[in-house]
Protein backbone atom coordinates (compact mmCIF):
# COMPACT_ATOMS: atom_id res chain seq x y z
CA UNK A 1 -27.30 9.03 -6.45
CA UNK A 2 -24.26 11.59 -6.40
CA UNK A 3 -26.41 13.33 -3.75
CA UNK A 4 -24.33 15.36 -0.06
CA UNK A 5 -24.75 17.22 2.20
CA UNK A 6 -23.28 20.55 1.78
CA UNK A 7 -22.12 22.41 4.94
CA UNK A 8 -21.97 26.05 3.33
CA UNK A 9 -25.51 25.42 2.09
CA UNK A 10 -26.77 23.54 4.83
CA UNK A 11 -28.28 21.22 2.24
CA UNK A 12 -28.38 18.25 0.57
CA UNK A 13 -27.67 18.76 -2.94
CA UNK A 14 -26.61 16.66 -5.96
CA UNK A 15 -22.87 16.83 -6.64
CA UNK A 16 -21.34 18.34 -9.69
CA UNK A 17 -18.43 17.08 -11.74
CA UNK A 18 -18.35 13.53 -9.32
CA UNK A 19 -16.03 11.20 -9.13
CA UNK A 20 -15.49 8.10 -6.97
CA UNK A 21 -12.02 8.23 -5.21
CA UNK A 22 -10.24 5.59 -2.60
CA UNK A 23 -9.08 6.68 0.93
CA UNK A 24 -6.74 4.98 3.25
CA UNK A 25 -8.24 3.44 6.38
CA UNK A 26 -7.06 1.56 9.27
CA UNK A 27 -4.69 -1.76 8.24
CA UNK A 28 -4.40 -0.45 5.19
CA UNK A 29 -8.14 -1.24 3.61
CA UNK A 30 -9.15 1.17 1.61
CA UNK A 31 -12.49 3.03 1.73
CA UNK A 32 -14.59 4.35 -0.96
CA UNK A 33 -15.76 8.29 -1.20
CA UNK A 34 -17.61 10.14 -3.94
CA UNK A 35 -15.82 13.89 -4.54
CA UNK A 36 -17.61 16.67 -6.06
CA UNK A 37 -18.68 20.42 -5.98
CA UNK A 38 -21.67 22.23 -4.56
CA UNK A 39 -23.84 23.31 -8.02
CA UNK A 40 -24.85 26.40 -6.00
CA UNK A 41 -22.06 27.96 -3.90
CA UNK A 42 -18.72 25.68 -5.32
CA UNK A 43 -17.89 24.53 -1.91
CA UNK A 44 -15.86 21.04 -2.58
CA UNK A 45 -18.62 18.35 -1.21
CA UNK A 46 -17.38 14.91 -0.14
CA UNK A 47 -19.48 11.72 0.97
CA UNK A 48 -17.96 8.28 2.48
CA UNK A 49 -19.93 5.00 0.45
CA UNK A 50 -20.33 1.83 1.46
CA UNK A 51 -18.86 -1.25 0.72
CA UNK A 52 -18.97 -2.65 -3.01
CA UNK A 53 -20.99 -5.27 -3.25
CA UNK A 54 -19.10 -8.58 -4.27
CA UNK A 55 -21.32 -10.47 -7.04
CA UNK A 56 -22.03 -14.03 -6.67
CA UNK A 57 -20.96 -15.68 -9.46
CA UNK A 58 -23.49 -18.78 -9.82
């Protein structure tokens, strides 16, 4: 699922070394974004995720 486009490549690709990071956004709510590196050319790769999903607790 850690898959982006990459704009050197023109490709989508599945990210190496991945990690889930938090960006500011408007009011203050932060947004979440998966980080990571092209496997092919090493260009730094970046894709905005949705919301997390808040479990119902029944």
């Amino acid at each position: 699922m850690n898959e982006a486009y990459c704009v050197k490549c023109k490709a989508k690709r599945e990210m190496k070394d991945a990690k889930e990071v938090a960006m500011k956004g408007k009011g203050g709510v932060e947004r979440r974004a998966m980080t990571g590196v092209c496997p092919v050319c090493g260009t730094k790769m970046f894709r905005i995720l949705g919301k997390k999903q808040e479990v119902a607790a029944a």
